[in-house]
N, C-alpha and C. Protein backbone atom coordinates (compact mmCIF):
# COMPACT_ATOMS: atom_id res chain seq x y z
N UNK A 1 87.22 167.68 84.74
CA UNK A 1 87.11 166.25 84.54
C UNK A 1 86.83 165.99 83.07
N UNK A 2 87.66 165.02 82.68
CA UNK A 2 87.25 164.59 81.25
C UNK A 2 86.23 164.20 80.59
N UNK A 3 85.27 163.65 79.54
CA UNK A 3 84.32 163.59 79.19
C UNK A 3 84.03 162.33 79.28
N UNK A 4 85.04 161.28 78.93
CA UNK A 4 84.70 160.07 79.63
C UNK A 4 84.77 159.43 81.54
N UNK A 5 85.57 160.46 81.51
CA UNK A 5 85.34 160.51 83.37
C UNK A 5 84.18 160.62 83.59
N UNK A 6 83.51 161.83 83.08
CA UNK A 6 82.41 161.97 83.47
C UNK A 6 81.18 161.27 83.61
N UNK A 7 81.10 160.67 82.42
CA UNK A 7 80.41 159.43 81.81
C UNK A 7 80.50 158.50 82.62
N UNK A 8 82.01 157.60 83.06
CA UNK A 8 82.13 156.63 83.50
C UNK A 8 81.21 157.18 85.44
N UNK A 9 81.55 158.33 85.77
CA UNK A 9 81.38 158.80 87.13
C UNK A 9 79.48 158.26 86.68
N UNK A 10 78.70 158.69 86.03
CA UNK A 10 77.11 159.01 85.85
C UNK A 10 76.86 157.60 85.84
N UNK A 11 77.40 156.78 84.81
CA UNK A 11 77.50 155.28 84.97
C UNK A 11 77.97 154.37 86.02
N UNK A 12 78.52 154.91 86.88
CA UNK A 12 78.40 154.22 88.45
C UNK A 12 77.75 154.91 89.73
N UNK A 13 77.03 156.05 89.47
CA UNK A 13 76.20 156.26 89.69
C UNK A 13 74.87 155.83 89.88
N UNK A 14 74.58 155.33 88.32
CA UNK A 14 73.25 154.71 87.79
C UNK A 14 73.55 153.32 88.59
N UNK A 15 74.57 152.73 88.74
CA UNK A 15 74.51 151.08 89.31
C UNK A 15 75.10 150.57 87.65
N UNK A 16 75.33 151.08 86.75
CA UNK A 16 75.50 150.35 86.02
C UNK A 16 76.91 149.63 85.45
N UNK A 17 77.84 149.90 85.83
CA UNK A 17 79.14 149.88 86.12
C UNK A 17 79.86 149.71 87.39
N UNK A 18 80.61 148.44 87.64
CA UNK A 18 80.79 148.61 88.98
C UNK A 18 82.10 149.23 88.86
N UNK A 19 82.49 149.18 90.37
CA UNK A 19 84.04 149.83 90.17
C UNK A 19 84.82 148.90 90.12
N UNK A 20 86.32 149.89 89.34
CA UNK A 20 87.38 149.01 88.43
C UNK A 20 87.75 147.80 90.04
N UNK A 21 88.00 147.88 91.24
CA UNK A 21 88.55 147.27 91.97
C UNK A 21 87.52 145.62 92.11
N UNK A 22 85.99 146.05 92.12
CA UNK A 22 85.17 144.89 92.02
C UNK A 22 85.50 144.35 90.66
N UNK A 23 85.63 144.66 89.63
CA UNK A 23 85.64 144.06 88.10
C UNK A 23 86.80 142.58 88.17
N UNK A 24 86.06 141.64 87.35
CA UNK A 24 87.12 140.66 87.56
C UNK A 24 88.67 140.90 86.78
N UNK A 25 89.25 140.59 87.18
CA UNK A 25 90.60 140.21 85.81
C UNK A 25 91.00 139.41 84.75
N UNK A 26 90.69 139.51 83.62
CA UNK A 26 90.82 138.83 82.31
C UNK A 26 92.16 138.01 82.55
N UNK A 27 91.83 136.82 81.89
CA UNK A 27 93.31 135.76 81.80
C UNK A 27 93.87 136.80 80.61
N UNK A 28 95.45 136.77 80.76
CA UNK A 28 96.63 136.91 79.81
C UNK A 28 96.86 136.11 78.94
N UNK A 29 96.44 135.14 79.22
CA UNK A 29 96.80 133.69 78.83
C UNK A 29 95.83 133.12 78.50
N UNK A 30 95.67 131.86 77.22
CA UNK A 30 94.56 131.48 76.94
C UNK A 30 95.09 129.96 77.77
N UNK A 31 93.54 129.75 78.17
CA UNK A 31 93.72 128.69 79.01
C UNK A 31 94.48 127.22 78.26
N UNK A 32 95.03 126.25 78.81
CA UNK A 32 95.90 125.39 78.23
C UNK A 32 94.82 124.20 78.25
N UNK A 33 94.79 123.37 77.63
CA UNK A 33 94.01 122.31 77.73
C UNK A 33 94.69 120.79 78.49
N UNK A 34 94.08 120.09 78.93
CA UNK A 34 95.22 119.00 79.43
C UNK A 34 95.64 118.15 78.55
N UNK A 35 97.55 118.34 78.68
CA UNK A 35 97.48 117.34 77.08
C UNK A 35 96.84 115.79 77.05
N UNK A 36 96.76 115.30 76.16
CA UNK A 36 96.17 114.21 75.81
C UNK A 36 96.93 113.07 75.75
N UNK A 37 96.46 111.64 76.16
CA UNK A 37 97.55 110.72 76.90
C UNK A 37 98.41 110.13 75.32
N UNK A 38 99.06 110.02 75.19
CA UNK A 38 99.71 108.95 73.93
C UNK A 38 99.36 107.46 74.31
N UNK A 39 98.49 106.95 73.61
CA UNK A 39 98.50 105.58 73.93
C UNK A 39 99.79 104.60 74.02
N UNK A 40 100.17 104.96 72.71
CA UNK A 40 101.78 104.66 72.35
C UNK A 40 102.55 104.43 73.50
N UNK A 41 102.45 105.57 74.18
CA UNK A 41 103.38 105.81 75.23
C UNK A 41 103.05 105.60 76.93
N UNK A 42 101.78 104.07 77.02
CA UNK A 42 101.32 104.47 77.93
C UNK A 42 101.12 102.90 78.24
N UNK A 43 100.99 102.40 79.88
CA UNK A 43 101.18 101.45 80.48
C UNK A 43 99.99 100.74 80.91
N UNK A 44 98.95 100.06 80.94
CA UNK A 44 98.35 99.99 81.82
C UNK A 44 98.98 98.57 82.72
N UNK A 45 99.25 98.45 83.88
CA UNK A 45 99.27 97.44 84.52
C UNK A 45 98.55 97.54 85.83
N UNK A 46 97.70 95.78 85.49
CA UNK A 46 96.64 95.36 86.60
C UNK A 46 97.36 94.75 87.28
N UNK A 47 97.38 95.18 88.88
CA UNK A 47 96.99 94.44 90.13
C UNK A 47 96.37 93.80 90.66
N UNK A 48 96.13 93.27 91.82
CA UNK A 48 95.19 92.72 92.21
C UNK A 48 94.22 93.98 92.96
N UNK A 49 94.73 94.87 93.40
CA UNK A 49 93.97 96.19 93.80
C UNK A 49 93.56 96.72 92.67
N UNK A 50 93.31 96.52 91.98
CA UNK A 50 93.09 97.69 90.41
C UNK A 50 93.97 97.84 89.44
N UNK A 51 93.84 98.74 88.88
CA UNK A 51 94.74 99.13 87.34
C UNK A 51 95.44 100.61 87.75
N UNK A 52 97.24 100.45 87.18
CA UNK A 52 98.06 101.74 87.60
C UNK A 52 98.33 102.11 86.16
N UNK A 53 98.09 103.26 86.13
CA UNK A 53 98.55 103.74 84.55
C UNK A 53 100.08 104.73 84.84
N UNK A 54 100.84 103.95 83.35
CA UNK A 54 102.22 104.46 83.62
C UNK A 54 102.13 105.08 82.24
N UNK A 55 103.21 106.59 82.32
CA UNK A 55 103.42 107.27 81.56
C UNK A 55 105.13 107.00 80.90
N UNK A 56 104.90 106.52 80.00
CA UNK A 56 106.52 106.29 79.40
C UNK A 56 106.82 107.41 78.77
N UNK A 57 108.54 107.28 79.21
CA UNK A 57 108.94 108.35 79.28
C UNK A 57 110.51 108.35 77.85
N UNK A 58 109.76 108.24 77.04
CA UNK A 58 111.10 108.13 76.08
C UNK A 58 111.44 109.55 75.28
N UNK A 59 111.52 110.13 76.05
CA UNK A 59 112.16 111.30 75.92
C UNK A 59 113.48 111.37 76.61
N UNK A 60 113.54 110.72 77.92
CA UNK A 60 114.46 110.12 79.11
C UNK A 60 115.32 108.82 78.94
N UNK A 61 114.36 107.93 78.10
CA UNK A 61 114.92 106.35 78.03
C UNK A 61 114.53 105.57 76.79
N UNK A 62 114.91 106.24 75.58
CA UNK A 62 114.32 105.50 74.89
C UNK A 62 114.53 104.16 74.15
N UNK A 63 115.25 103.85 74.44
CA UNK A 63 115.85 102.03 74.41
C UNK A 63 114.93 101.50 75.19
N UNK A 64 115.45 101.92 76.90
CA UNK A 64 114.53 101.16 77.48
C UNK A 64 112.72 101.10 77.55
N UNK A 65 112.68 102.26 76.90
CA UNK A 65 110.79 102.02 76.85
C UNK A 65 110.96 101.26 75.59
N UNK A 66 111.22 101.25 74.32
CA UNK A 66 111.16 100.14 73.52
C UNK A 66 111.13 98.75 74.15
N UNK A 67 112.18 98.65 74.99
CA UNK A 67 112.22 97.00 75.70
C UNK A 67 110.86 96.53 76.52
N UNK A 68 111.00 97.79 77.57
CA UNK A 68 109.41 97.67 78.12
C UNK A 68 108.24 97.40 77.07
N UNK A 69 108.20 98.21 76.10
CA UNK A 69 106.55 97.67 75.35
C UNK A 69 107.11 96.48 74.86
N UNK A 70 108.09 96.16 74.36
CA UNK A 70 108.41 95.25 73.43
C UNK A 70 107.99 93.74 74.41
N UNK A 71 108.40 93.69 75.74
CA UNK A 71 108.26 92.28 76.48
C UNK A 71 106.70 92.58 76.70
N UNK A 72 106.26 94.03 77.27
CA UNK A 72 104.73 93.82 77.53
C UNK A 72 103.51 93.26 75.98
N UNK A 73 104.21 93.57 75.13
CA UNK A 73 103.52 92.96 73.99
C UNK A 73 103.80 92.18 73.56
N UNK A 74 104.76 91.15 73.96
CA UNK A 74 105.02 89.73 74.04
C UNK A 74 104.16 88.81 75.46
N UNK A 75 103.77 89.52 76.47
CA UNK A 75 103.33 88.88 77.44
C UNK A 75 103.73 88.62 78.28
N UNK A 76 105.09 89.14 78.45
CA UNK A 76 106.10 88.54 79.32
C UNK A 76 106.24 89.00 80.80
N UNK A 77 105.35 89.81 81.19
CA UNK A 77 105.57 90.61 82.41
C UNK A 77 104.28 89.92 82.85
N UNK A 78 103.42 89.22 82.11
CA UNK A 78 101.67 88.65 82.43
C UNK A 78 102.17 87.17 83.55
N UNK A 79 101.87 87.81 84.95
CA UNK A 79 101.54 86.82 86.22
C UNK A 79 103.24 86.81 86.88
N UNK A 80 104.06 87.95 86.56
CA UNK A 80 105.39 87.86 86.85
C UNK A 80 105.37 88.35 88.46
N UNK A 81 105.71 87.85 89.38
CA UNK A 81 106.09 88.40 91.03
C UNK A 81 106.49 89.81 90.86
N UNK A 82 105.82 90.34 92.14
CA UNK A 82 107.11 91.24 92.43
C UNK A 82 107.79 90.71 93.78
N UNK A 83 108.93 90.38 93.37
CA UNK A 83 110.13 89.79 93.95
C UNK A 83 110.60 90.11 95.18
N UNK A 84 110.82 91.83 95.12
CA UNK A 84 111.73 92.73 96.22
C UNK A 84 110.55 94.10 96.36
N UNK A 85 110.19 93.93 97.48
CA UNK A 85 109.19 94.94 97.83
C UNK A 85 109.63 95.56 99.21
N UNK A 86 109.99 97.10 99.36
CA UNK A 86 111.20 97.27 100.92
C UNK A 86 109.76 98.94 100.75
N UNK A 87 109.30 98.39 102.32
CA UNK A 87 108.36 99.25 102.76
C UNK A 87 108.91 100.77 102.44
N UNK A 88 108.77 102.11 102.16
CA UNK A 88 109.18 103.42 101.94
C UNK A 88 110.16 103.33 101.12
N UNK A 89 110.29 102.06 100.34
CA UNK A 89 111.30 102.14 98.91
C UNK A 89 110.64 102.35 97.73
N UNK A 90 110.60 101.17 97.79
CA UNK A 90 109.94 100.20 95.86
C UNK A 90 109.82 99.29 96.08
N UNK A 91 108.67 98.36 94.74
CA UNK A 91 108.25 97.13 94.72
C UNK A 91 109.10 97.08 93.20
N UNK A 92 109.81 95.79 93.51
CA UNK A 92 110.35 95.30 92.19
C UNK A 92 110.00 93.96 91.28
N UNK A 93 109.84 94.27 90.09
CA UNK A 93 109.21 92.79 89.83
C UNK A 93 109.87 92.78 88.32
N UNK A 94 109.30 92.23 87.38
CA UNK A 94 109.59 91.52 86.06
C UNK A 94 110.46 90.34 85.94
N UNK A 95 111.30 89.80 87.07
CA UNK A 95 111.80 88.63 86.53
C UNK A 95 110.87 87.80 87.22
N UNK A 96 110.71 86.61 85.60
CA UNK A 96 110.10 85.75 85.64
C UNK A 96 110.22 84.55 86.39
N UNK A 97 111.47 84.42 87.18
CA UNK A 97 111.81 83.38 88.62
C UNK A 97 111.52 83.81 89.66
N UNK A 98 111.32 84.74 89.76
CA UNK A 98 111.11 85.18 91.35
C UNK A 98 112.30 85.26 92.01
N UNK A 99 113.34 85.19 91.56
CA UNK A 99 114.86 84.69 92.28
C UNK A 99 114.99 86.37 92.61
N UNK A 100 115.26 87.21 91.45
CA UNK A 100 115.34 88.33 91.40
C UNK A 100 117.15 88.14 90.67
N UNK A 101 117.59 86.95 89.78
CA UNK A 101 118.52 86.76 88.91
C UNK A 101 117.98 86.68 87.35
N UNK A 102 116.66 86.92 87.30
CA UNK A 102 116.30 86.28 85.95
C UNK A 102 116.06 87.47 85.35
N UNK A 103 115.50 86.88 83.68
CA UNK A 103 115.43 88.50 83.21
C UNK A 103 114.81 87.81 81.68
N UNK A 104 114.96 88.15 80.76
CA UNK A 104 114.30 87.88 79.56
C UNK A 104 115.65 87.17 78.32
N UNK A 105 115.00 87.10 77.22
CA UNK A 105 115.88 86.10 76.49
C UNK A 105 116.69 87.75 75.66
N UNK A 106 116.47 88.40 75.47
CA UNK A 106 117.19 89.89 74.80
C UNK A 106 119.00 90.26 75.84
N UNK A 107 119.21 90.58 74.58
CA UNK A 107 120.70 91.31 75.67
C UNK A 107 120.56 92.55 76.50
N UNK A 108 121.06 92.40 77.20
CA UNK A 108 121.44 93.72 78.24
C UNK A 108 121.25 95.04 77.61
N UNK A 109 120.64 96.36 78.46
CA UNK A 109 120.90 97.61 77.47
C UNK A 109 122.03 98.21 78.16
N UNK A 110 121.76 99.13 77.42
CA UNK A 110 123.34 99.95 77.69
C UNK A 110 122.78 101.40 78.69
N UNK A 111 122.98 102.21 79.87
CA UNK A 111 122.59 102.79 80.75
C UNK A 111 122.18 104.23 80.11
N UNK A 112 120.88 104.53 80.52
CA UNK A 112 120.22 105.56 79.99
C UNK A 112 119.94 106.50 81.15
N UNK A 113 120.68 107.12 82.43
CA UNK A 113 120.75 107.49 83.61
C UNK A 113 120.69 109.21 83.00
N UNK A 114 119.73 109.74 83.80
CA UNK A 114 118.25 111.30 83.60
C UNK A 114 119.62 112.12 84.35
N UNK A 115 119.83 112.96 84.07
CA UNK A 115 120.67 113.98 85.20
C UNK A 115 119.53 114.42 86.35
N UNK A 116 120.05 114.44 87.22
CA UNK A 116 119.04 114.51 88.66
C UNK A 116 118.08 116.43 88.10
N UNK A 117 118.83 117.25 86.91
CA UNK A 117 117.93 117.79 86.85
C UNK A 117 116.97 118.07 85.77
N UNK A 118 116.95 117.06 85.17
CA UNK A 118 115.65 116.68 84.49
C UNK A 118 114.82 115.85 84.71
N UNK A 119 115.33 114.85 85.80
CA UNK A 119 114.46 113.79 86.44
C UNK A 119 115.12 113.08 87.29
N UNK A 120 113.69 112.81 88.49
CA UNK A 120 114.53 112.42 89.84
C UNK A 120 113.48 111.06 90.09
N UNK A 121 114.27 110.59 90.90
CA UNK A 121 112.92 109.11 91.40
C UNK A 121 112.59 109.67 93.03
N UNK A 122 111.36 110.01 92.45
CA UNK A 122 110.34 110.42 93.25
C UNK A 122 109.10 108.96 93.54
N UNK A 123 108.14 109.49 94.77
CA UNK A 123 106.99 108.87 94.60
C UNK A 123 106.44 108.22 93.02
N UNK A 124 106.24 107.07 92.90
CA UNK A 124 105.42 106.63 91.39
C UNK A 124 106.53 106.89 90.17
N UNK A 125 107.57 107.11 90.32
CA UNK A 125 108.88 106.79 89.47
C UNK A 125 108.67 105.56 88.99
N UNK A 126 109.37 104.76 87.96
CA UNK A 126 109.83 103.60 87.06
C UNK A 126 110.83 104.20 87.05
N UNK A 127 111.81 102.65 87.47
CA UNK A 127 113.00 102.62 87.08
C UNK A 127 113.55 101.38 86.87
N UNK A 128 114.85 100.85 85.67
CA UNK A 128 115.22 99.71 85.66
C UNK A 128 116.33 99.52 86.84
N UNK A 129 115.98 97.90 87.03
CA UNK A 129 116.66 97.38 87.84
C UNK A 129 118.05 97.03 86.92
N UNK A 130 118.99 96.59 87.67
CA UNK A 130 120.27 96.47 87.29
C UNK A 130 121.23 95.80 88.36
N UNK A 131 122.78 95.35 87.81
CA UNK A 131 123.10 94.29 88.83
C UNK A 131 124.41 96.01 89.46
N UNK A 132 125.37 95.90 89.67
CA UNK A 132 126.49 97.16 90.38
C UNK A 132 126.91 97.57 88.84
N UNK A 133 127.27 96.66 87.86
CA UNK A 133 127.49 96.90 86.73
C UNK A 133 126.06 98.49 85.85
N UNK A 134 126.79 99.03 85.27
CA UNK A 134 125.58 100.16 85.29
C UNK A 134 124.93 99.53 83.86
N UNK A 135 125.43 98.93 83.12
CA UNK A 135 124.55 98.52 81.48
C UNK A 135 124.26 96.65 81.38
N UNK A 136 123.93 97.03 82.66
CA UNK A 136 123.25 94.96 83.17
C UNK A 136 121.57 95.21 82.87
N UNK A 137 120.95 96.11 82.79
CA UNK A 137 118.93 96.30 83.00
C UNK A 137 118.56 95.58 81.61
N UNK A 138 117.78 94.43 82.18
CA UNK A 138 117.12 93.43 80.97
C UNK A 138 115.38 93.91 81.02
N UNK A 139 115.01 93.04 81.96
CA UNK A 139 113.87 93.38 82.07
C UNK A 139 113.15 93.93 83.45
N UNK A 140 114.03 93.54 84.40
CA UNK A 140 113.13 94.04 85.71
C UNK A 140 113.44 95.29 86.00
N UNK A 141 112.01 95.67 86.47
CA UNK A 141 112.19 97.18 86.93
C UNK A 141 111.31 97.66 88.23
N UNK A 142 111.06 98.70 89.04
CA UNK A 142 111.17 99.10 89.93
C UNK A 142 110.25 100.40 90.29
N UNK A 143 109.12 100.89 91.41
CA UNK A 143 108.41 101.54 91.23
C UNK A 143 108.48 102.19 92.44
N UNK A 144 108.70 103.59 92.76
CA UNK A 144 109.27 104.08 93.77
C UNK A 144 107.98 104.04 94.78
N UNK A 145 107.74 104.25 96.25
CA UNK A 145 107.09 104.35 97.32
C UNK A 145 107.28 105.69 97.85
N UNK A 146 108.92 106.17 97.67
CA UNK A 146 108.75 107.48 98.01
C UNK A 146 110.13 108.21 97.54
N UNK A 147 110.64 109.25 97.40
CA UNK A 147 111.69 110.05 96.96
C UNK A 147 113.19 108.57 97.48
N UNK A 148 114.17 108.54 96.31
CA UNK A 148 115.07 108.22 96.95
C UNK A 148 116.02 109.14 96.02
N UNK A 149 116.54 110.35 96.66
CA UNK A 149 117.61 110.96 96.38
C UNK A 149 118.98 110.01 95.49
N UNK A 150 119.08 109.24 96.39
CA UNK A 150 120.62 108.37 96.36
C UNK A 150 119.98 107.72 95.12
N UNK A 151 119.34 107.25 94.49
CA UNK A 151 119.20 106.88 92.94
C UNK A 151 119.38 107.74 92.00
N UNK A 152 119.44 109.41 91.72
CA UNK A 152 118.96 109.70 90.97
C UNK A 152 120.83 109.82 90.24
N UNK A 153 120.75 109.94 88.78
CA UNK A 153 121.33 109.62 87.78
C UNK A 153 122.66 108.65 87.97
N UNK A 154 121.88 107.29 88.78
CA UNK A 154 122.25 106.42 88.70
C UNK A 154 121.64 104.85 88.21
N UNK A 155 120.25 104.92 88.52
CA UNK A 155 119.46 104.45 87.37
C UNK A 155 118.64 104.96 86.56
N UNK A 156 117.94 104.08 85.21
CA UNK A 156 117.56 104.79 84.12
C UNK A 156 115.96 104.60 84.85
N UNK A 157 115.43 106.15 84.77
CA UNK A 157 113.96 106.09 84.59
C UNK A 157 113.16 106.17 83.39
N UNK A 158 112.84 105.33 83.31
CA UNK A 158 111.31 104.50 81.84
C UNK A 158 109.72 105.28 82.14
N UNK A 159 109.85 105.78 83.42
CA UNK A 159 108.09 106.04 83.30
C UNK A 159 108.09 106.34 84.71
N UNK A 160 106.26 106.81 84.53
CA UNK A 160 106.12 107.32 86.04
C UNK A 160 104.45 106.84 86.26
N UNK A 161 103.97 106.82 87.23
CA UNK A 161 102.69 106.39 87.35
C UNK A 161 101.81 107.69 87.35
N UNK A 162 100.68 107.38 86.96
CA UNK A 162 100.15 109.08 86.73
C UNK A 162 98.71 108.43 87.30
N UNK A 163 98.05 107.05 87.71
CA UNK A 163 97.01 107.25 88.21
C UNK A 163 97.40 105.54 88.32
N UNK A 164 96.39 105.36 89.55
CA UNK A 164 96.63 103.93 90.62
C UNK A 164 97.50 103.70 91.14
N UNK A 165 98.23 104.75 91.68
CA UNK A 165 99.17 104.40 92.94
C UNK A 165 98.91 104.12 93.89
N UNK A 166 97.29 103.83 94.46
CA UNK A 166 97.09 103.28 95.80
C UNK A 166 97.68 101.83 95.64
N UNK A 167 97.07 101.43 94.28
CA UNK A 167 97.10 100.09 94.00
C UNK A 167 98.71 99.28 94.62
N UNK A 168 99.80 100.15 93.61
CA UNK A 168 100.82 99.72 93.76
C UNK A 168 100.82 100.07 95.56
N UNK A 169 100.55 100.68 95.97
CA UNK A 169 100.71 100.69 97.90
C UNK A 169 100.42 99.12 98.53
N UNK A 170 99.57 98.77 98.09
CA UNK A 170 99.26 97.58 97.92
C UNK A 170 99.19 96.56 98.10
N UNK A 171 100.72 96.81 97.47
CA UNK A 171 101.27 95.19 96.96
C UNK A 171 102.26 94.83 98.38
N UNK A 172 102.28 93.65 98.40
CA UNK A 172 102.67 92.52 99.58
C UNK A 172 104.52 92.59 99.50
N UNK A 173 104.55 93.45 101.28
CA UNK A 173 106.04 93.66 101.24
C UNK A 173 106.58 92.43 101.46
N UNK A 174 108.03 92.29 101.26
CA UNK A 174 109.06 91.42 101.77
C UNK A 174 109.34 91.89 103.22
N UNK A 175 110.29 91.13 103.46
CA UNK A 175 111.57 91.05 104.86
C UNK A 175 112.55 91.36 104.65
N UNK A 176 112.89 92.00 106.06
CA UNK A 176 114.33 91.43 106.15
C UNK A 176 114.72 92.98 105.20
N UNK A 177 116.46 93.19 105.00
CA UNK A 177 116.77 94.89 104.34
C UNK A 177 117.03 94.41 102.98
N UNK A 178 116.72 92.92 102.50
CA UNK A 178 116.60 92.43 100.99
C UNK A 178 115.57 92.49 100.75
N UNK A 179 114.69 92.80 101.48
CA UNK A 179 112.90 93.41 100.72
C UNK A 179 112.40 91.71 99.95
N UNK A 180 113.21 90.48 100.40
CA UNK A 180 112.18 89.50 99.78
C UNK A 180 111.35 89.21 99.78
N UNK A 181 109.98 88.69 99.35
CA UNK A 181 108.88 88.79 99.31
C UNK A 181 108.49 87.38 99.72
N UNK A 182 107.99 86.82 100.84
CA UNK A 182 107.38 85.55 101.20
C UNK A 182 106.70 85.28 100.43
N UNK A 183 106.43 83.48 100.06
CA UNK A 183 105.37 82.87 99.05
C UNK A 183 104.18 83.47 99.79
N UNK A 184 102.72 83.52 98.96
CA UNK A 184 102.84 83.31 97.68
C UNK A 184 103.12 84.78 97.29
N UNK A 185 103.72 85.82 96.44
CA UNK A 185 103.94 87.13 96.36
C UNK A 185 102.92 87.70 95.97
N UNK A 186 102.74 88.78 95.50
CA UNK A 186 101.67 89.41 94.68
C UNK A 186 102.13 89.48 93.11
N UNK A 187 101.49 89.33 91.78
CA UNK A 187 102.32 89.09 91.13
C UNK A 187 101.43 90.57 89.99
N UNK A 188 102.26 90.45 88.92
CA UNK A 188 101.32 91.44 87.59
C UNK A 188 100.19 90.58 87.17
N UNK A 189 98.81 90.72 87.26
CA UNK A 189 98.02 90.14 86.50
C UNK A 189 97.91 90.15 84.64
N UNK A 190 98.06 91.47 84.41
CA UNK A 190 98.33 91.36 83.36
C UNK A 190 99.16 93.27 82.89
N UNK A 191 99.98 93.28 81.90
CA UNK A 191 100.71 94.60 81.43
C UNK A 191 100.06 94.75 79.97
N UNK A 192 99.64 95.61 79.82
CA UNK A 192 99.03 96.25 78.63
C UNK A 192 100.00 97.29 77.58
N UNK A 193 100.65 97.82 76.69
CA UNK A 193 100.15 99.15 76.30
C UNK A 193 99.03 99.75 75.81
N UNK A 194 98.76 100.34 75.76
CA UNK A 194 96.81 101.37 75.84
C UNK A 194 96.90 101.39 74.45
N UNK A 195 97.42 101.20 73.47
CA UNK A 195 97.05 101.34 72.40
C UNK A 195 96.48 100.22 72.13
N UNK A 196 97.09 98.96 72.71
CA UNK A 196 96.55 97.57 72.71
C UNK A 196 95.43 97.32 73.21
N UNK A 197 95.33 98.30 73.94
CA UNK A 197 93.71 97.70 75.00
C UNK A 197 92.62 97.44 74.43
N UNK A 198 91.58 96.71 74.49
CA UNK A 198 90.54 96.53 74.05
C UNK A 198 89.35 96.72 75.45
């Protein structure tokens, strides 16, 4: 037996060394830290249930997250309906009529659609609304309830919710397979970006 065998044998002997199988296992890896939110890049919108924080995603859409902060820091999404709310879909809101024809005074963007494998509309997805035409999305947009396959790189996803999704559960469905929403609706109390917040 070798000389450190030996050693190591006298040293678990003594109790002072346990054996290699009890010993824990060292990380490989140094632990990662959680990245840190971008305000820049970040949503808060209040409900009447609470506050949902959305993660914009302009890596995916970046026209349309410009448009998004750009109306939320104009005010324009502040007390807007959500319009079309279809139980195990999405709640849709930003136009300011409630019709679910309206939209903001800016032109149309042009379609920013994720290939289904870099991004899918899942649970807590953002996505813009749009008319059959694919480069019609002004301002209203759309917050998934649960996976819809049949959307994915056919509309553009802007963001995803990363905390208060009970909230959006929430919100006050429509009727009927047009998801309209009976008076009075539930509407946005107010849309933030987090850099803005006070």
């Amino acid at each position: 037996m070798t000389a450190p065998a030996l050693l190591r044998r006298s040293l678990l002997g003594a109790g002072l060394v346990a054996p290699a199988l009890a010993m824990p296992m060292l990380a490989t890896r140094p632990v990662q830290a959680q990245p840190q939110t971008d305000p820049e890049n970040t949503l808060f919108l209040e409900l009447k249930d609470g506050r949902v924080t959305i993660q914009l995603l302009p890596e995916l859409a970046p026209r349309h997250v410009e448009r998004i902060k750009l109306l939320t820091r104009r005010g324009f999404y502040d007390n807007t309906p959500f319009h079309r709310v279809i139980e195990g879909f999405m709640a849709q809101g930003g136009d300011p009529t409630g019709t679910g024809t309206g939209g903001s005074d800016l032109p149309n963007l042009p379609a920013e659609f994720t290939p289904p494998n870099r991004a899918r509309f899942l649970r807590g997805t953002c996505g813009m609304a749009r008319t059959s035409a694919p480069n019609t999305a002004n301002s209203q947009f759309f917050i998934m309830f649960a996976p819809a396959p049949n959307l994915d790189g056919q509309y553009t996803i802007w963001g995803r919710v990363v905390a208060g999704m009970e909230a959006v559960d929430k919100i006050k469905r429509g009727q009927g397979p047009s998801g309209q929403v009976p008076q009075p609706p539930d509407r946005i109390r107010a849309m933030r970006v987090a850099a803005d917040a006070r």
